[in-house]
PDB file of N, CA and C in Angstrom:
ATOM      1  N   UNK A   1     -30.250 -32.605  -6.510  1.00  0.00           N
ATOM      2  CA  UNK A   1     -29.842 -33.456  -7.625  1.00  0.00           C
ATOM      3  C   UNK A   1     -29.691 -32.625  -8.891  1.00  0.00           C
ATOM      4  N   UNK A   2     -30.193 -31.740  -8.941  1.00  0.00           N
ATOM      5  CA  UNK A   2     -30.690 -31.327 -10.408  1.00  0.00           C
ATOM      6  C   UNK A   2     -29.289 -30.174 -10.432  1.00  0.00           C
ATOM      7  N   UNK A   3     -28.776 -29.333  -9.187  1.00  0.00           N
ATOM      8  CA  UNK A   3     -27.484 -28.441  -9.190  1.00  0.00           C
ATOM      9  C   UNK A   3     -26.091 -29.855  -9.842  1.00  0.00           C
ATOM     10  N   UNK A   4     -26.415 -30.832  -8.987  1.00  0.00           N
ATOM     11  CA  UNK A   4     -25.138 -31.521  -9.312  1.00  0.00           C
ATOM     12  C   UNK A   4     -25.144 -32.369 -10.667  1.00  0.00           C
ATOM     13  N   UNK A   5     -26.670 -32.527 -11.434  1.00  0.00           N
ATOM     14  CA  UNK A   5     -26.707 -33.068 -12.603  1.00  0.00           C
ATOM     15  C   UNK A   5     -26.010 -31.606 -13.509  1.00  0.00           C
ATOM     16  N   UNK A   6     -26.899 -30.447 -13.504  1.00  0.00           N
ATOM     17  CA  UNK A   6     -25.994 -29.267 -14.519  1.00  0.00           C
ATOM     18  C   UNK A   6     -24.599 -29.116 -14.008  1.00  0.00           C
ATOM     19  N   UNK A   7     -23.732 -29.159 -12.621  1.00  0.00           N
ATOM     20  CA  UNK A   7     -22.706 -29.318 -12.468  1.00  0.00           C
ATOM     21  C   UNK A   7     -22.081 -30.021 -13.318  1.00  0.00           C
ATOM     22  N   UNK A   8     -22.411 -31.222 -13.638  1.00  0.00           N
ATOM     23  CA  UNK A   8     -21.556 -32.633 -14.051  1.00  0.00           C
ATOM     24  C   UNK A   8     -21.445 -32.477 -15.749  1.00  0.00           C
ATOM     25  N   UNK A   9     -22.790 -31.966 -16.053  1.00  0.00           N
ATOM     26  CA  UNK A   9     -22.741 -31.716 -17.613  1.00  0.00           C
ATOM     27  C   UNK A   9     -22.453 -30.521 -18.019  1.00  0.00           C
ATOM     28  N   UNK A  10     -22.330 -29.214 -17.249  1.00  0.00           N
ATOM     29  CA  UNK A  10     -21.546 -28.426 -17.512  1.00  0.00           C
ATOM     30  C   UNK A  10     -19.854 -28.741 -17.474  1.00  0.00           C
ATOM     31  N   UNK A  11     -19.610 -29.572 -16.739  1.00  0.00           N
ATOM     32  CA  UNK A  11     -18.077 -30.259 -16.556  1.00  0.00           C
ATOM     33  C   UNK A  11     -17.682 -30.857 -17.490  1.00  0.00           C
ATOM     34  N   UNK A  12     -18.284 -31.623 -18.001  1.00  0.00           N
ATOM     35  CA  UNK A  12     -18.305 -32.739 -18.975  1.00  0.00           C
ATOM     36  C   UNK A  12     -17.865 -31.473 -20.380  1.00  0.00           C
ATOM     37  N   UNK A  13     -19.273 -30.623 -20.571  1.00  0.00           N
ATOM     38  CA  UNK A  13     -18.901 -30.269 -21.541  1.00  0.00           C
ATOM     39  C   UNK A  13     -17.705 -29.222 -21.811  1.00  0.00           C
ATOM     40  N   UNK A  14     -17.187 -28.770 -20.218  1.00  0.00           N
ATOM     41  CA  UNK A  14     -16.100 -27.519 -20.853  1.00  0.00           C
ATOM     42  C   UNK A  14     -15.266 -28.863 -21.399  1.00  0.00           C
ATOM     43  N   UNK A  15     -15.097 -29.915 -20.420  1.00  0.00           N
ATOM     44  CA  UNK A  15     -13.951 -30.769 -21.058  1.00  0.00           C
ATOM     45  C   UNK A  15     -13.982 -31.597 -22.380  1.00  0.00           C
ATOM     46  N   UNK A  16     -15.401 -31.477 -23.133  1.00  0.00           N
ATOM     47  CA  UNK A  16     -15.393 -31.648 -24.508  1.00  0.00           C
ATOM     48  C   UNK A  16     -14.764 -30.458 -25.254  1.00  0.00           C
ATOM     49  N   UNK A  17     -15.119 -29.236 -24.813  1.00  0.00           N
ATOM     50  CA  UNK A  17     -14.842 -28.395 -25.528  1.00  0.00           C
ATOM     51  C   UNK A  17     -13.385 -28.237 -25.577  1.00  0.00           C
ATOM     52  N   UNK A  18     -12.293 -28.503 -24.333  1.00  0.00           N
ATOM     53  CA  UNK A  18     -11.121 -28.580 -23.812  1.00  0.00           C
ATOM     54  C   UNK A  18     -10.593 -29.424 -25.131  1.00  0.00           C
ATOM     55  N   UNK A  19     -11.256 -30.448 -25.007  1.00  0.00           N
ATOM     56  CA  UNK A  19     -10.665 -31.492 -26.048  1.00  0.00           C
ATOM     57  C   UNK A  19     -10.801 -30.883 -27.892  1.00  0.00           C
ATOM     58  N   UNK A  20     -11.657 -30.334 -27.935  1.00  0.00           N
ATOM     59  CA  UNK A  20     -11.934 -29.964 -28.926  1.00  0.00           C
ATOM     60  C   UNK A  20     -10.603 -29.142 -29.291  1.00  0.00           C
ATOM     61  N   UNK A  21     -10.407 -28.177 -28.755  1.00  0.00           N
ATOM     62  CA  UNK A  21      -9.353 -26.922 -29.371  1.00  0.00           C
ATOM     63  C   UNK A  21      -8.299 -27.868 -28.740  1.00  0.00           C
ATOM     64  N   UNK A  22      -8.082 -28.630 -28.304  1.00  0.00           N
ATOM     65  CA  UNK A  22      -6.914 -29.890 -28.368  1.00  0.00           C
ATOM     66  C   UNK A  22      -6.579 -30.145 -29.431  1.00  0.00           C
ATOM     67  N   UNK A  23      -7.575 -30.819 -30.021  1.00  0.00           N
ATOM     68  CA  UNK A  23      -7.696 -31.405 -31.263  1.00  0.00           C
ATOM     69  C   UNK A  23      -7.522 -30.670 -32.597  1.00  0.00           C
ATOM     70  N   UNK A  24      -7.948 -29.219 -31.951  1.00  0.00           N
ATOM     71  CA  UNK A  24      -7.670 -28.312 -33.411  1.00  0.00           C
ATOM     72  C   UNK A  24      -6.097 -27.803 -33.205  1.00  0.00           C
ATOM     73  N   UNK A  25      -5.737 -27.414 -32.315  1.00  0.00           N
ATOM     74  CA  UNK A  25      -4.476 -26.563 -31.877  1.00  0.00           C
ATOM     75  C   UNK A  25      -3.744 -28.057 -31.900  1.00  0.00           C
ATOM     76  N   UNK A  26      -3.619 -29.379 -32.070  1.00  0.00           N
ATOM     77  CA  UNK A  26      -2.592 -30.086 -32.061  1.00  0.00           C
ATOM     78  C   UNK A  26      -2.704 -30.254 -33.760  1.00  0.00           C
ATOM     79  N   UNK A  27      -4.081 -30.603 -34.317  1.00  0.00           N
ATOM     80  CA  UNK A  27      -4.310 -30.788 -35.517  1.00  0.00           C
ATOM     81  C   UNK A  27      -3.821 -29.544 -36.867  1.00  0.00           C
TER      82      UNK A  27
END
């Protein structure tokens, strides 16, 4: 449980971060 919980929130967060320089590079 605990590989696929840091899996999921490591996922989560590249795709915040994804969104982030989205947001700057469209902004």
């Amino acid at each position: 449980w605990r590989w696929i919980l840091s899996r999921t929130f490591r996922t989560q967060r590249e795709a915040e971060n994804a969104a982030a320089q989205l947001m700057s590079f469209a902004g």
